[in-house]
Protein backbone atom coordinates (compact mmCIF):
# COMPACT_ATOMS: atom_id res chain seq x y z
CA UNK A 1 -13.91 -8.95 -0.59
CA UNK A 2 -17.25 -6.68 -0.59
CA UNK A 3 -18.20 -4.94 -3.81
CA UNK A 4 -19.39 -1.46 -4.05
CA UNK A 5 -20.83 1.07 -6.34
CA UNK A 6 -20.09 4.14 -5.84
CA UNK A 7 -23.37 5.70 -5.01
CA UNK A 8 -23.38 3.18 -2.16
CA UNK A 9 -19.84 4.45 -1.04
CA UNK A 10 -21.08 7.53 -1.13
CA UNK A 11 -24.09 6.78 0.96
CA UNK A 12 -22.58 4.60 3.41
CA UNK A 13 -19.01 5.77 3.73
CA UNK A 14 -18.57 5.52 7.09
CA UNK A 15 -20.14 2.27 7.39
CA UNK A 16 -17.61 0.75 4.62
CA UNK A 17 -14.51 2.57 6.44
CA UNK A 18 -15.38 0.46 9.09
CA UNK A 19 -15.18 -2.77 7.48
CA UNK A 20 -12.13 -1.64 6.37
CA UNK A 21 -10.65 -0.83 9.61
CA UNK A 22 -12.10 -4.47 10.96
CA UNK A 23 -9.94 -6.06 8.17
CA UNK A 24 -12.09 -6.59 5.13
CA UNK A 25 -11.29 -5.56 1.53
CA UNK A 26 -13.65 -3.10 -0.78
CA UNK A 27 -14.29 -2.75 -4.46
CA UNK A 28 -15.31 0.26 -5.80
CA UNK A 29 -17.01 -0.09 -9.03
CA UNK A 30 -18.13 2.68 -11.52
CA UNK A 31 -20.81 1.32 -13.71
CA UNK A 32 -19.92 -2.60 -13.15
CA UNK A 33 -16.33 -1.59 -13.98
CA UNK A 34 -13.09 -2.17 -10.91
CA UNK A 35 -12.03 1.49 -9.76
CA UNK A 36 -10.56 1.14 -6.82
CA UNK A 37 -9.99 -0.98 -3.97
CA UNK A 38 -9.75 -0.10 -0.45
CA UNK A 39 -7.42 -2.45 1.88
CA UNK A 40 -6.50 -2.07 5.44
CA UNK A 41 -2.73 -1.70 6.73
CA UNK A 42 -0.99 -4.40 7.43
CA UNK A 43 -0.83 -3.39 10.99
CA UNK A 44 -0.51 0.53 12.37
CA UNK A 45 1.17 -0.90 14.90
CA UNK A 46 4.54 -1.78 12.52
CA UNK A 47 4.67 1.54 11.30
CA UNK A 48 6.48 5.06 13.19
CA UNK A 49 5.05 8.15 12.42
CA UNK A 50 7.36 9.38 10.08
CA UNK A 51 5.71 6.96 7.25
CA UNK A 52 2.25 7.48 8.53
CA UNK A 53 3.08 11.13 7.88
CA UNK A 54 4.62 10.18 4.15
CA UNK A 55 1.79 8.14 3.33
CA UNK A 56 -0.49 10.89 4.22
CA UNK A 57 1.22 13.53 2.15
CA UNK A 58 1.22 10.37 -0.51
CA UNK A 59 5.17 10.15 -1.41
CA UNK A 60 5.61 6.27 -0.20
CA UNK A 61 2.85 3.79 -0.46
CA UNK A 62 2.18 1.51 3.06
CA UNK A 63 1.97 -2.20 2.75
CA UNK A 64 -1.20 -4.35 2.07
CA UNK A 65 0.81 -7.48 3.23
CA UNK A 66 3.59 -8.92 5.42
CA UNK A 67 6.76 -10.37 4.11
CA UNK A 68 6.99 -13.99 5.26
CA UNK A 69 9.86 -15.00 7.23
CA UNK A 70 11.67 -16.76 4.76
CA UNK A 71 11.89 -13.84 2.71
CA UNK A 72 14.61 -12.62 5.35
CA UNK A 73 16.18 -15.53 5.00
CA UNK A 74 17.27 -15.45 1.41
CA UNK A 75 20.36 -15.11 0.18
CA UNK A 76 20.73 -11.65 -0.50
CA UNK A 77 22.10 -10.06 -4.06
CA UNK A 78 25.67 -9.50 -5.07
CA UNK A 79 25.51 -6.32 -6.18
CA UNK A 80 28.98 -4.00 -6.03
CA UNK A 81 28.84 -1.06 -3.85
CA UNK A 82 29.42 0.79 -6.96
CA UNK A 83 27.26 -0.67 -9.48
CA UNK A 84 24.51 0.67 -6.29
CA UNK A 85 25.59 4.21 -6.07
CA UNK A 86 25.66 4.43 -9.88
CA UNK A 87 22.05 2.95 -9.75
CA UNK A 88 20.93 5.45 -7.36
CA UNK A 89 22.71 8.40 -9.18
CA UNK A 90 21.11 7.42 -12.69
CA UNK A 91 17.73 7.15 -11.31
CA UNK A 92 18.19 10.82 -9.47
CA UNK A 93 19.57 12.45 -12.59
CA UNK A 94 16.55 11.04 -14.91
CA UNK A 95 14.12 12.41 -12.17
């Protein structure tokens, strides 16, 4: 991972977007202190253009990483189909 300030962002942004796009990691630091860090997509590739266009407009966030295989091949929860929608519901109605 390659640490910035933010002067140097600044100067060089296109530079650092590049790294970016080749794979590599930024820190962005404001006076020696973390305030941001840039990562590159997973892949483009795994994504359709409906969440491009929602991560654009910022409502979902895109992934930094890919789920290993063996996440797929947990046992999933036993969760009631009711106990879900009420979940769901809750969450809307707090919104």
């Amino acid at each position: 991972m390659r640490t910035v300030n933010i002067a140097d962002l600044k100067n060089n942004l296109r530079a650092h977007l590049e790294r970016v796009r080749a794979g590599e990691e930024l820190l962005v630091k404001d006076r020696n202190r973390p305030l941001a860090r840039l990562v590159p997509f997973v892949s483009g590739e795994d994504l359709d253009a409906e969440e491009v266009e929602l991560a654009a407009s910022g409502l979902i966030r895109l992934p930094t990483w890919k789920l290993p295989d063996t996440f797929w091949k947990m046992p999933a929860p036993r969760v009631s189909f009711e106990d879900s929608v009420s979940s769901v519901v809750s969450e809307r109605d707090e919104g």
